[in-house]
Each structure stands twice: as structure tokens, then as C-alpha cells.
Protein backbone atom coordinates (compact mmCIF):
# COMPACT_ATOMS: atom_id res chain seq x y z
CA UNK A 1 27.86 -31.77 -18.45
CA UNK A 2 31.04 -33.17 -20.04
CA UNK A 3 33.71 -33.18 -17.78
CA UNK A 4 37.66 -33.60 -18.47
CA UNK A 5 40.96 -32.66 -17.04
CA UNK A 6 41.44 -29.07 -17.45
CA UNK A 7 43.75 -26.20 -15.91
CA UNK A 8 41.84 -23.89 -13.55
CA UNK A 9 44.19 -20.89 -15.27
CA UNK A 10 42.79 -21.27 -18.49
CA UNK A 11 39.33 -21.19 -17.78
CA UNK A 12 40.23 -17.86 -15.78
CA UNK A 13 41.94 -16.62 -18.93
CA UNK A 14 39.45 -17.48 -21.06
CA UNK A 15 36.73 -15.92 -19.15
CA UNK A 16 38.64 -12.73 -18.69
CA UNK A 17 38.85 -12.36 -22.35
CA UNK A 18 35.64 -12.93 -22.91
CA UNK A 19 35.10 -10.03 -20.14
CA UNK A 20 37.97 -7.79 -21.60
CA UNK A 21 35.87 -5.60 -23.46
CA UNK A 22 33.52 -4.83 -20.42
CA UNK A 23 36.41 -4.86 -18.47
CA UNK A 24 38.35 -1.97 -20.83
CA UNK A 25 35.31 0.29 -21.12
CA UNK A 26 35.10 0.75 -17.10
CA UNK A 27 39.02 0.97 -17.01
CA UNK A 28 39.23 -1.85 -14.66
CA UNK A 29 42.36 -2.63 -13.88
CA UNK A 30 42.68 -6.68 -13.80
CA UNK A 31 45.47 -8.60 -11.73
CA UNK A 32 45.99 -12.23 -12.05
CA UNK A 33 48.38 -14.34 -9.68
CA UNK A 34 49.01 -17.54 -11.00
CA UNK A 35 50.27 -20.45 -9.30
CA UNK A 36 54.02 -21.81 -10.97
CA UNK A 37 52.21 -25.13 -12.30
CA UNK A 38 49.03 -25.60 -13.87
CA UNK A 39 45.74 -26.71 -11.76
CA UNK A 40 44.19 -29.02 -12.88
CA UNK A 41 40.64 -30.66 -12.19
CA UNK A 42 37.82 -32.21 -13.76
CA UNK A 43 35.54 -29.81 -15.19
CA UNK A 44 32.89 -29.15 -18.23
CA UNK A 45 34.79 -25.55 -19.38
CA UNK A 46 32.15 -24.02 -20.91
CA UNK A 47 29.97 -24.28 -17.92
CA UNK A 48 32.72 -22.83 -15.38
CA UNK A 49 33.66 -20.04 -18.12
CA UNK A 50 30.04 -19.21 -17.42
CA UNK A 51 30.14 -19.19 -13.24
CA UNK A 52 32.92 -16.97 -13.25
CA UNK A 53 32.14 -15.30 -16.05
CA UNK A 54 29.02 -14.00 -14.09
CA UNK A 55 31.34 -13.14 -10.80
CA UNK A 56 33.40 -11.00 -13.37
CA UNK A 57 30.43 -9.57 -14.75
CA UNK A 58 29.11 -8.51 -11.21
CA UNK A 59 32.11 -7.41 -10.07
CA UNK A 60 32.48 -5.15 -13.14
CA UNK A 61 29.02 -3.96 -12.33
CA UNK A 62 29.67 -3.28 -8.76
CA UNK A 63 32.70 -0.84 -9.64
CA UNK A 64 32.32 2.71 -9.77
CA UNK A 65 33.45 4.34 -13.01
CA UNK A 66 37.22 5.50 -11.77
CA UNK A 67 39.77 3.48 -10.00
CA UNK A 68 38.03 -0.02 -10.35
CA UNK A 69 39.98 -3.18 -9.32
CA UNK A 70 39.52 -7.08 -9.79
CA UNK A 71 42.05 -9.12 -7.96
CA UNK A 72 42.55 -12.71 -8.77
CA UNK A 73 44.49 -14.84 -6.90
CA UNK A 74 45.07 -18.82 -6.56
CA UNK A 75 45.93 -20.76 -3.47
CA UNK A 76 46.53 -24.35 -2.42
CA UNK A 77 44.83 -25.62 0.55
CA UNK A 78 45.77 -28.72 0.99
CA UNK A 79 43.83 -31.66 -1.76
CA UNK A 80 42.34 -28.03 -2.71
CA UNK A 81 42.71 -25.22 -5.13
CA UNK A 82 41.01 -21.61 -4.30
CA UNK A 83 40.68 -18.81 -6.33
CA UNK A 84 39.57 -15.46 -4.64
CA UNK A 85 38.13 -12.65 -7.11
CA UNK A 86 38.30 -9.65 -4.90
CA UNK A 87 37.08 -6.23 -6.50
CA UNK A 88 36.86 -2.97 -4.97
CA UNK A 89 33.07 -2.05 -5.92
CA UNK A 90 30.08 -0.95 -3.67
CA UNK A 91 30.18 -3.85 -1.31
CA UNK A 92 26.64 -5.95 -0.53
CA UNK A 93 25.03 -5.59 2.61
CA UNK A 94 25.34 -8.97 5.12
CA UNK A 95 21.52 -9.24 4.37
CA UNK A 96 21.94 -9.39 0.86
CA UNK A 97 25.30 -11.65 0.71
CA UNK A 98 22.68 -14.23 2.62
CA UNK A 99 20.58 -14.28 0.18
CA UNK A 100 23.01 -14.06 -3.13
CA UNK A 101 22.65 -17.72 -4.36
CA UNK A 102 18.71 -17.32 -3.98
CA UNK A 103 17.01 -17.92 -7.52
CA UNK A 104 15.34 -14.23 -8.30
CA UNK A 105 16.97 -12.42 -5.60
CA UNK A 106 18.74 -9.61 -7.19
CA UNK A 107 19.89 -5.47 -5.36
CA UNK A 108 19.74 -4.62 -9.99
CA UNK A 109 17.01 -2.67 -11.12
CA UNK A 110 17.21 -5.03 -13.97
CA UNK A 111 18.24 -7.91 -12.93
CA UNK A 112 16.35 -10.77 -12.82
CA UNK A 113 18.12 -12.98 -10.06
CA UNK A 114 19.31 -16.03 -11.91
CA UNK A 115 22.89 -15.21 -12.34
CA UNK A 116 24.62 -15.89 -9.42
CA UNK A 117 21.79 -18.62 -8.92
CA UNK A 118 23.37 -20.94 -11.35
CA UNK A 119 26.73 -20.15 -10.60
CA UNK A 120 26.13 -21.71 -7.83
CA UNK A 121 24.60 -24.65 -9.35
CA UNK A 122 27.57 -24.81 -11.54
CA UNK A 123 29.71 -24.82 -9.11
CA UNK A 124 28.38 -27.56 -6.59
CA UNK A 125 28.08 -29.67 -9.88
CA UNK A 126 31.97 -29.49 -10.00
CA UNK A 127 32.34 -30.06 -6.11
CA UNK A 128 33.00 -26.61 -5.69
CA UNK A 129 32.43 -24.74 -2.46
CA UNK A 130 31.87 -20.68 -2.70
CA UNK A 131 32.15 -18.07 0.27
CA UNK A 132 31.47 -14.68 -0.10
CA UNK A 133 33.11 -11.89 2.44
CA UNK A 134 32.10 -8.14 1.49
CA UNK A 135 31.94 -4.38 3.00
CA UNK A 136 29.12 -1.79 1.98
CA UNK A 137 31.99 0.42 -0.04
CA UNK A 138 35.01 -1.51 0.24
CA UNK A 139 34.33 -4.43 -2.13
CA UNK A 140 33.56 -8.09 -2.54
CA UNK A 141 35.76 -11.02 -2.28
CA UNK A 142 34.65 -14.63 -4.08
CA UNK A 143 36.17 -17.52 -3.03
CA UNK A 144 35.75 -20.68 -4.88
CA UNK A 145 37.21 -24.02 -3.95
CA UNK A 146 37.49 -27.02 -5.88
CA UNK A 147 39.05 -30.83 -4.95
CA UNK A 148 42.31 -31.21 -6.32
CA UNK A 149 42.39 -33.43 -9.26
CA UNK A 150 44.26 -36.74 -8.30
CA UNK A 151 46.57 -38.58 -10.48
């Protein structure tokens, strides 16, 4: 990995126009809240386009054909940044959001497991922590928090 100083909002934007056409077929409706300055940390881009590239991707998965929502939202926590994707799909089970990081475990009938897997990977190799709070039809929320990048 090649990391640099990068703004957290433009790997989001990026990987939601990578997602856009996905996003347009399901009529998702996509809200961003950005903070008033840019966050930045060190970060390989590409890579972290992928990790949340694959939350988006799950998200849009988990959302049923009408009234689908993605919520993304920043917030300072201190020498943190968090950004919580919250969508209003199916909802996983508490046994399955245990096991959601595990390599092969997947609830797709063709899925194969290693998504979220190296998210997750991705994300520890940028100091990143990830939480995951969901509700059997309510939704999913994702949050992701990174060290602050120090100048």
C-alpha cells in the first residue's frame, strides 16, 4: 500500500460515483453530510475506495426495490474522524453481524464471503476501527473510525 495525505470526502465521493449507477437503478436516494473542512489522513485511495465501496455495494444490496436510503454522515471524535453509512435495507441478524468480517461467511446465495472480509483488512491497515449496529428490517449502520491526521 502507498499511503499519502488525502481528504476522507473525496474518497467518499469518489466511491459513490463509482456506485452511482447501481445506486440510480434501485432509486436509492443518497445523502451526504460533510464536515465544513476537509479530513484529512494518511491513506492508499484506491484501497479505501474499495472498503467502502463494498459497504455501498451491500447496502445497495440490502435495500428493497422502493424507498431505499443510504445516509452518510461525518463526525469528529476527538484525534478521530467517523463516518457512519446508515441504509434502511433488511437489517442482519445479531448472529450474522458477529460473524460479518469472517473470510467466507456470507447470508448471499452468491456470495462468496470475501467482501466485507477485506474491508476489514483494509481498514485495520489504515488504523481504522469498524462497528456495525443493525435491526432485522430497519437497516444497517457502518461506522468507521480513523486517527486524525496530525500536522
Amino acid at each position: 500500500m502507498t499511503y499519502k495525505p488525502v481528504p476522507l470526502q473525496r474518497i467518499i465521493d469518489e466511491t459513490l460515483k463509482i456506485a452511482l449507477d447501481r445506486l440510480m437503478l434501485k432509486q436509492i436516494q443518497v445523502s451526504v453530510q460533510y464536515p465544513a473542512e476537509p479530513w484529512v489522513i494518511q491513506a492508499d485511495e484506491d484501497k479505501l475506495k474499495i472498503a467502502f465501496l463494498n459497504i455501498i455495494i451491500n447496502a445497495t444490496e440490502a435495500i428493497a426495490a422502493s424507498d431505499g436510503k443510504i445516509d452518510v454522515e461525518f463526525f469528529q471524535l476527538g484525534n478521530f474522524y467517523r463516518i457512519q453509512i446508515r441504509d434502511n435495507g433488511c437489517g442482519i441478524s445479531s448472529e450474522n453481524v458477529a460473524r460479518l468480517f469472517e473470510p467466507y461467511f456470507t447470508s448471499k446465495r452468491n456470495g462468496m464471503g470475501l467482501g466485507l472480509a477485506s474491508t476489514l483488512n483494509i481498514l485495520q491497515a489504515h488504523k481504522g476501527v469498524v462497528d456495525v449496529k443493525s435491526q432485522v428490517d430497519v437497516g444497517t449502520t457502518f461506522f468507521i473510525t480513523f486517527p486524525r491526521l496530525r500536522k
